[in-house]
N, C-alpha and C. Protein backbone atom coordinates (compact mmCIF):
# COMPACT_ATOMS: atom_id res chain seq x y z
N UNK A 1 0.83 -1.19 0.00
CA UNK A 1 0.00 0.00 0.00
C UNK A 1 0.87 1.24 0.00
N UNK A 2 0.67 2.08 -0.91
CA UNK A 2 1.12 3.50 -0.96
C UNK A 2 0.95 4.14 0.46
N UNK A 3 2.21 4.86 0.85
CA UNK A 3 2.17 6.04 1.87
C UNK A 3 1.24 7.06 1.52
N UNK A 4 0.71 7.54 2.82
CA UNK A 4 -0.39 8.66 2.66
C UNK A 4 0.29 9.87 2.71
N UNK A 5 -0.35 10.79 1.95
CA UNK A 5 0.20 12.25 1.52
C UNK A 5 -0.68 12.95 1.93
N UNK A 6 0.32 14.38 2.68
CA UNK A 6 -0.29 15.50 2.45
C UNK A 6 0.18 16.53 1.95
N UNK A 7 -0.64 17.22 1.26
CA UNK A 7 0.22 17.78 0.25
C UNK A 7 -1.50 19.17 -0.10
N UNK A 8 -0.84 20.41 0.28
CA UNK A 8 -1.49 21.86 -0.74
C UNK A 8 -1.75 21.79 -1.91
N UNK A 9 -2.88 21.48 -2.01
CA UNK A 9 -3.47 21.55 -3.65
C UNK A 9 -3.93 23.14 -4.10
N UNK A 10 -4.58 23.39 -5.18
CA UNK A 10 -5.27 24.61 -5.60
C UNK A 10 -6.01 24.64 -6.96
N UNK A 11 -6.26 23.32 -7.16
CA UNK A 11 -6.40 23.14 -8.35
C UNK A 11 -6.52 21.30 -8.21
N UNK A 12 -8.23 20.85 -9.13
CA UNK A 12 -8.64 19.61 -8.96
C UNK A 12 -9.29 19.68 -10.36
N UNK A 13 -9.64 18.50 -10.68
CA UNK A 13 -10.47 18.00 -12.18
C UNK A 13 -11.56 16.44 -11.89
N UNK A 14 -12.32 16.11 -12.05
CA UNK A 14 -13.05 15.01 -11.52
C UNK A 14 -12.92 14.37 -12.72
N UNK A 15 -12.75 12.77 -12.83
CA UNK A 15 -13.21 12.24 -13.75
C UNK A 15 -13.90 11.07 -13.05
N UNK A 16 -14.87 11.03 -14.19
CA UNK A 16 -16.58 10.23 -13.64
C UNK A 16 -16.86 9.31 -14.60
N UNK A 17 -16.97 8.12 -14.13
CA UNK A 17 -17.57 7.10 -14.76
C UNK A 17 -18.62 6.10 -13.75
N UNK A 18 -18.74 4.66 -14.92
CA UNK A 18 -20.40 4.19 -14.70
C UNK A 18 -19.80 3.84 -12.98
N UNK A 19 -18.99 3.75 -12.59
CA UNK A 19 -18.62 2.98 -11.51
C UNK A 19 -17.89 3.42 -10.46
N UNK A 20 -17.18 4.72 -10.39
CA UNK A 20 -16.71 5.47 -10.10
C UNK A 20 -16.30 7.07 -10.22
N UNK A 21 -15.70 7.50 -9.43
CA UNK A 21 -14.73 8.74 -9.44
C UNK A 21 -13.62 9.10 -9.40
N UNK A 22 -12.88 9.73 -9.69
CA UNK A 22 -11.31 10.29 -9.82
C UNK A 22 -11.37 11.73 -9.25
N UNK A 23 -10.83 12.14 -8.14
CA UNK A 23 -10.50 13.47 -7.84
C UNK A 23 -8.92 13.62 -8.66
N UNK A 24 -8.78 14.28 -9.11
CA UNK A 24 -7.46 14.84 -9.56
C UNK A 24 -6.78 15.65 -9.20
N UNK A 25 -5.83 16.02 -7.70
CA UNK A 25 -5.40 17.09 -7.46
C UNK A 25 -3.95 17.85 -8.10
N UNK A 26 -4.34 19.36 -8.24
CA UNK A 26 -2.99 19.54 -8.43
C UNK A 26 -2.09 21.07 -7.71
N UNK A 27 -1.10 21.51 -8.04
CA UNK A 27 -0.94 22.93 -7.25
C UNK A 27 0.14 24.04 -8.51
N UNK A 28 -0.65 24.73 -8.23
CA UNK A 28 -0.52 25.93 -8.90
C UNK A 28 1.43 26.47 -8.99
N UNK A 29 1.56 26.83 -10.30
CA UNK A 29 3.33 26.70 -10.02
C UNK A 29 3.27 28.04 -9.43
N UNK A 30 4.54 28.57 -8.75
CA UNK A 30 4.98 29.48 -8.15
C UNK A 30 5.99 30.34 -8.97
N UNK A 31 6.04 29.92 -10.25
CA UNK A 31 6.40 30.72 -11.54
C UNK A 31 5.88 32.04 -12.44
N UNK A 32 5.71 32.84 -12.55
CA UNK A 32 4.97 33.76 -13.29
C UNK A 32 4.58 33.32 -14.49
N UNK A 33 3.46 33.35 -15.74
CA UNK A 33 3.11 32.94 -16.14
C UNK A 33 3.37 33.57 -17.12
N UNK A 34 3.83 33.43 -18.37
CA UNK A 34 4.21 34.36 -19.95
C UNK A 34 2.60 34.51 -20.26
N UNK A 35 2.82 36.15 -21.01
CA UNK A 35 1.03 36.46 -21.04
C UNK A 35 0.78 36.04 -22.47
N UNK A 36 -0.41 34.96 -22.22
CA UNK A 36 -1.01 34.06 -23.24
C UNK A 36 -0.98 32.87 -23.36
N UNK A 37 0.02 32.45 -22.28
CA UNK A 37 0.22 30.85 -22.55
C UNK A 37 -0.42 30.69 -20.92
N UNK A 38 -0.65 29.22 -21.04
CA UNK A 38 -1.26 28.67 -20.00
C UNK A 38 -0.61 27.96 -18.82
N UNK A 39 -1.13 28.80 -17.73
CA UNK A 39 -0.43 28.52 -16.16
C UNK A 39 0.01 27.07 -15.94
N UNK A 40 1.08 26.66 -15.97
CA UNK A 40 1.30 24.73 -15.43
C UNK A 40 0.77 24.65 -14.14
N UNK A 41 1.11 23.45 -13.83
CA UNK A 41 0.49 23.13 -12.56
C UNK A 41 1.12 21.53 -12.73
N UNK A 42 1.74 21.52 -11.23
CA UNK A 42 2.23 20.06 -10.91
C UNK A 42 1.26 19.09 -9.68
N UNK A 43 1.24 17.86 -10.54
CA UNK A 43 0.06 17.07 -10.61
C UNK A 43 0.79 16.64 -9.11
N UNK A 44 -0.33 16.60 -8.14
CA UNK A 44 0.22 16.31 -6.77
C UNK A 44 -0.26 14.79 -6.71
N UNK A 45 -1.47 13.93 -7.36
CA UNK A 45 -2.39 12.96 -6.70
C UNK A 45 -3.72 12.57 -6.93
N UNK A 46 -3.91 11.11 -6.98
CA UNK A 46 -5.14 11.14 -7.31
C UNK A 46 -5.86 10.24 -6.21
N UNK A 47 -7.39 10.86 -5.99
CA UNK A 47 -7.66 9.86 -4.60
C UNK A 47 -9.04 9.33 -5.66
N UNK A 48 -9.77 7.77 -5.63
CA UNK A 48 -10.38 7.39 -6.21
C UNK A 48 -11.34 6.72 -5.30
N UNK A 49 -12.72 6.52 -5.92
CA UNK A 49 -13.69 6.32 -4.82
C UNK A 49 -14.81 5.68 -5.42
N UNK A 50 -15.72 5.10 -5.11
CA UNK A 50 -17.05 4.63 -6.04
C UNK A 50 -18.11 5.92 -5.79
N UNK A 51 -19.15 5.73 -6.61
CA UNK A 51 -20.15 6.73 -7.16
C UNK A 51 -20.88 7.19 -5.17
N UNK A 52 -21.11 6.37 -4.97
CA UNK A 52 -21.54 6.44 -3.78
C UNK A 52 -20.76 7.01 -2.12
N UNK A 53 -19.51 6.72 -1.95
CA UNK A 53 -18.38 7.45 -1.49
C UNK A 53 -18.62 9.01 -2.08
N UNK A 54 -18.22 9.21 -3.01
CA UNK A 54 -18.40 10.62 -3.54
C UNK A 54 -19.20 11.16 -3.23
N UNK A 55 -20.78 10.61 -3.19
CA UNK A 55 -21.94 11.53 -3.15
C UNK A 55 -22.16 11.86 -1.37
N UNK A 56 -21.44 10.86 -0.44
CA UNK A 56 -21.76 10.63 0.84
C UNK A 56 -20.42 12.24 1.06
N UNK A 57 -19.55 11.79 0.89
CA UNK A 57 -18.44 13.22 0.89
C UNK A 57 -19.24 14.67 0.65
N UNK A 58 -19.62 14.67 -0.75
CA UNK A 58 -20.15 15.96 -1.19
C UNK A 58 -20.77 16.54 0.18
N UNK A 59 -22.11 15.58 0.03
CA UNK A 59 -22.85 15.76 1.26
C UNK A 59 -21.99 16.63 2.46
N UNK A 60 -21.14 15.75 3.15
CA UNK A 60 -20.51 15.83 4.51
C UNK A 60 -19.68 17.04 4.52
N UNK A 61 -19.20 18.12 3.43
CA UNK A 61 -18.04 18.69 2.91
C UNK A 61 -18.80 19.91 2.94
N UNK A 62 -20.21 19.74 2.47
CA UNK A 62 -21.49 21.56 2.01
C UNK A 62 -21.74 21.67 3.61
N UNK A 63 -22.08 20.13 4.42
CA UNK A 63 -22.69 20.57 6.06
C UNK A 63 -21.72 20.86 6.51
N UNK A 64 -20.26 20.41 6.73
CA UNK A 64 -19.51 21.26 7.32
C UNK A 64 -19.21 22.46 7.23
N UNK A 65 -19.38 23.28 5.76
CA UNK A 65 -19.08 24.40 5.52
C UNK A 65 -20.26 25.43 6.04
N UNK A 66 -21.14 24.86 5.66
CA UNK A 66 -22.52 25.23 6.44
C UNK A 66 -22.38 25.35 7.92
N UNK A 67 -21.79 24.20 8.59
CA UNK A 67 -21.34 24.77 9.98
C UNK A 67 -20.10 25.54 10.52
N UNK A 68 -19.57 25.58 10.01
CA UNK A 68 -18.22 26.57 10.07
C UNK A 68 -18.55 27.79 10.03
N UNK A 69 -20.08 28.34 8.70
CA UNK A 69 -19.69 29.73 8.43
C UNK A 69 -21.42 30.37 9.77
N UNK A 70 -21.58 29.13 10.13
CA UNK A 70 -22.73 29.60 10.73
C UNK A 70 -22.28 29.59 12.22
N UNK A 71 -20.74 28.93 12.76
CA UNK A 71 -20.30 29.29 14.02
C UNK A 71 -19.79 30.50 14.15
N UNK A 72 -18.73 30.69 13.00
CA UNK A 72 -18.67 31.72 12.48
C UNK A 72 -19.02 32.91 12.14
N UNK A 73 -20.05 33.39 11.99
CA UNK A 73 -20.51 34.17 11.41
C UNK A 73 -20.46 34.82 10.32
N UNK A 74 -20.03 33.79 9.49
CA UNK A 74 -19.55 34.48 8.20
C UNK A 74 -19.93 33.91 7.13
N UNK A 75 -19.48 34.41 5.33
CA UNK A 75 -19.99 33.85 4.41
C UNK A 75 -18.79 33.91 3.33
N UNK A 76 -18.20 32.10 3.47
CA UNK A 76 -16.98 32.17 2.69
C UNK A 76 -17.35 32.68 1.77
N UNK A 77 -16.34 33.61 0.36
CA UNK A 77 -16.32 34.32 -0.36
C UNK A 77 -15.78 33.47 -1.57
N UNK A 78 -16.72 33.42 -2.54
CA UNK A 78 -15.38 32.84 -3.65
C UNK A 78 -16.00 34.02 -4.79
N UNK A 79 -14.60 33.98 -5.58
CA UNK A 79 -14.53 35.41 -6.31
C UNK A 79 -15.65 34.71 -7.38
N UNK A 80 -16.69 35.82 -7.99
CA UNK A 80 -17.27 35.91 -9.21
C UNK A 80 -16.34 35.26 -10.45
N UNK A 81 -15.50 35.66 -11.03
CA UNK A 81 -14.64 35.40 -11.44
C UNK A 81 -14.29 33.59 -11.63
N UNK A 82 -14.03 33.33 -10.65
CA UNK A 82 -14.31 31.68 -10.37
C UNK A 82 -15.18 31.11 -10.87
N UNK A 83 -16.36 31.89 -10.52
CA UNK A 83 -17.71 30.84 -10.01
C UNK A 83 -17.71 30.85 -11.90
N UNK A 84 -17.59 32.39 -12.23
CA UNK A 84 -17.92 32.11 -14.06
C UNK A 84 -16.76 31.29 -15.01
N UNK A 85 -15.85 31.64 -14.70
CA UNK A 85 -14.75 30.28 -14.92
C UNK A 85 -15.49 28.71 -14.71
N UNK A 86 -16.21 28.24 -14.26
CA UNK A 86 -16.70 26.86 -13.87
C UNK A 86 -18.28 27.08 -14.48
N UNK A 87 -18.32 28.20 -15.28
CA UNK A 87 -20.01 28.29 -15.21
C UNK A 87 -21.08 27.66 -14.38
N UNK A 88 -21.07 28.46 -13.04
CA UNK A 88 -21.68 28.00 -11.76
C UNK A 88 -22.67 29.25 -12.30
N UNK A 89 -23.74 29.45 -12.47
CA UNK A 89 -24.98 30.68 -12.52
C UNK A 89 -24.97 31.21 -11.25
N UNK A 90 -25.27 32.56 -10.77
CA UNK A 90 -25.21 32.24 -9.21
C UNK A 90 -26.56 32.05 -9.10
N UNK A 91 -27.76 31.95 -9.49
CA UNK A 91 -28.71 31.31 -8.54
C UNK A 91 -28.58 29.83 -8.42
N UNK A 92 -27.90 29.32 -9.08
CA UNK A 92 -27.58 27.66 -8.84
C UNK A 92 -27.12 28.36 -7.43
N UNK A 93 -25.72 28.51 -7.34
CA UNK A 93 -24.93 28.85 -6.12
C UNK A 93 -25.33 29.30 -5.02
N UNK A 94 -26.67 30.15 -5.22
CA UNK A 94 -27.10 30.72 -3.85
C UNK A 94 -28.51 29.51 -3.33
N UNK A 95 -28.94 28.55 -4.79
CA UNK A 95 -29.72 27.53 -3.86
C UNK A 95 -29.16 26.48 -3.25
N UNK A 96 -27.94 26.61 -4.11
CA UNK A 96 -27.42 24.96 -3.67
C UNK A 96 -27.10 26.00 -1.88
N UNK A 97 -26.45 26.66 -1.64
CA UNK A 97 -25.98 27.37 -0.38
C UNK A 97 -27.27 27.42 0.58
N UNK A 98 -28.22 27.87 0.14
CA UNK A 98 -29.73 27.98 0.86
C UNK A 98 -30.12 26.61 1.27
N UNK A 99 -30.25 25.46 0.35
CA UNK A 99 -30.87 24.52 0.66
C UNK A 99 -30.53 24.07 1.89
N UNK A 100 -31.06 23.75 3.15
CA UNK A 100 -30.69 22.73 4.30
C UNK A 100 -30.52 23.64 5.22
N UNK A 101 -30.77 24.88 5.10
CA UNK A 101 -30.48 25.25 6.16
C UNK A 101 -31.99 26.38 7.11
């Protein structure tokens, strides 16, 4: 069995099939980037899981954040910018955030 890693990611890709999942992590180089060409990124890891693992995570990953920002008092921020990079709409974003609580 492989040693367990930890390791700063900033950067992930999913790949999905009939039977599973692939998280893909990776981390952002610490290089400046020539303007027009595309940022590298060194591939840290991949953690793999069945369809069902994944969906039990998702789950467990939105309630914790949900409880963090509600001990908290706060409302993590992710830049606009992002969310349209991933074409997230924000009313997707503000129901998926609303729901459950």
């Amino acid at each position: 069995m492989s040693e367990p890693f930890d390791a700063y990611v900033d950067q992930f890709t999913l790949s999905v099939g009939p039977y599973g999942v692939a998280l893909n992590f990776a981390r952002s180089s610490p290089k400046p980037t020539a303007a027009g060409s595309v940022p590298q990124a060194e591939d840290v890891g991949a953690v793999r899981m069945s369809l069902e693992h994944f969906k039990l995570m998702a789950f467990l990953m939105a309630r914790q954040v949900r409880e963090i920002e509600g001990q908290l008092g706060i409302e993590i921020p992710v830049p606009v910018q992002i969310m349209n990079a991933l074409r997230i709409a924000p009313e997707d974003w503000q129901k998926f955030w609303r729901e459950g609580q």
